[in-house]
Protein backbone atom coordinates (compact mmCIF):
# COMPACT_ATOMS: atom_id res chain seq x y z
CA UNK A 1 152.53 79.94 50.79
CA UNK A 2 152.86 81.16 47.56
CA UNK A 3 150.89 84.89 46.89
CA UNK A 4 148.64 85.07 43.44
CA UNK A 5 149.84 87.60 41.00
CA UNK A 6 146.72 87.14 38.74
CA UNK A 7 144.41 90.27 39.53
CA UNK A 8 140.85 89.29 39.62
CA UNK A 9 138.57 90.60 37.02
CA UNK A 10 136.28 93.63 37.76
CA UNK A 11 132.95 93.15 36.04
CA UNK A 12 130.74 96.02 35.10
CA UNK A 13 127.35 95.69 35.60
CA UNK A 14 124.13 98.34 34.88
CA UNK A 15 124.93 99.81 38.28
CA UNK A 16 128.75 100.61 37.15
CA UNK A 17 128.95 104.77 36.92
CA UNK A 18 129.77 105.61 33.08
CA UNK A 19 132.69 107.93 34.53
CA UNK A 20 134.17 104.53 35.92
CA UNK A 21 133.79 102.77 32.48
CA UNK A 22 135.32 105.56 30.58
CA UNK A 23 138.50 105.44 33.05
CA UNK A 24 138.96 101.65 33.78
CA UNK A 25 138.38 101.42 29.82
CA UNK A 26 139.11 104.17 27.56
CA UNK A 27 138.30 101.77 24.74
CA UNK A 28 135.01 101.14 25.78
CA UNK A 29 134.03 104.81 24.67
CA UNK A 30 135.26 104.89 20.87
CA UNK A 31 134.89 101.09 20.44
CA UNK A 32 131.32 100.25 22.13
CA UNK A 33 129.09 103.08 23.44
CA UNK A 34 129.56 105.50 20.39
CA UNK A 35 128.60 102.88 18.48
CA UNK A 36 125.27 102.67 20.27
CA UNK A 37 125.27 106.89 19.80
CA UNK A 38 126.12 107.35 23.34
CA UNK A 39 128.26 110.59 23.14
CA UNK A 40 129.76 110.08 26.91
CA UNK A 41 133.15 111.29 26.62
CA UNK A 42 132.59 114.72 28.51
CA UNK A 43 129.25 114.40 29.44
CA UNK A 44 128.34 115.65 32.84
CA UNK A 45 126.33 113.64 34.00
CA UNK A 46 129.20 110.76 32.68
CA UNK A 47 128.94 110.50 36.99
CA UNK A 48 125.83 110.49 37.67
CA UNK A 49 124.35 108.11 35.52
CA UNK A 50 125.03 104.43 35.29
CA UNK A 51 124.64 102.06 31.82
CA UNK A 52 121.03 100.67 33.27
CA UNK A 53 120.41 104.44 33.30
CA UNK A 54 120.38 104.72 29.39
CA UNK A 55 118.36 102.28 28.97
CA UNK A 56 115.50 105.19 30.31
CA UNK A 57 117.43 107.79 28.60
CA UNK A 58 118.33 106.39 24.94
CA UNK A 59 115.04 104.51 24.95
CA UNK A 60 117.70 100.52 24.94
CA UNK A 61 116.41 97.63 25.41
CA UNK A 62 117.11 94.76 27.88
CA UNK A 63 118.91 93.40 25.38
CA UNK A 64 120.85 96.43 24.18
CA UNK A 65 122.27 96.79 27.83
CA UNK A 66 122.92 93.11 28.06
CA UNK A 67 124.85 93.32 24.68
CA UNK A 68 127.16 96.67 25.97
CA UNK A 69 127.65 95.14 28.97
CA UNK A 70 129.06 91.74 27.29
CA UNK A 71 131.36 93.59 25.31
CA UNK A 72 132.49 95.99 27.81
CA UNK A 73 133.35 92.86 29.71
CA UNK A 74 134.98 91.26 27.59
CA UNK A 75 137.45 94.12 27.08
C-alpha cells in the first residue's frame, strides 16, 4: 500500500486567527491584507481576531472578505 506524499491543502476561512495567516503565509501580509490597509504585522490583537472579524472592524464587505479569503487561498 503505497503512502501519499501530497499534503492536503489547509484552507483559511473567516474563522482562521490572523496570527495563523501571518505564519502559515508571510506573503499574505505584504501581498494581500496591506493592500486592503490592514496593518497586521505586529498587531496585538493579530490573535485575537479572525479575518470575519474585520469585516466589523474595517467596516469590509461580504465581498471584501470573500475576495481576501480567495487570494489568501490561492497562495
Amino acid at each position: 500500500m503505497k503512502s501519499s506524499t501530497k499534503q492536503k491543502k489547509e484552507i483559511i476561512t473567516k474563522d482562521t486567527l490572523i496570527s495563523e495567516i501571518l505564519e502559515k503565509f508571510p506573503e499574505a501580509a505584504e501581498d494581500i491584507l496591506m493592500e486592503y490597509g490592514l496593518m497586521c504585522i505586529g498587531c496585538p490583537f493579530a490573535g485575537k481576531h479572525n479575518i470575519g472579524a474585520i469585516k466589523d472592524i474595517y467596516g469590509f464587505n461580504d465581498e471584501d472578505i470573500k475576495e481576501i479569503l480567495i487570494r489568501i487561498n490561492n497562495i
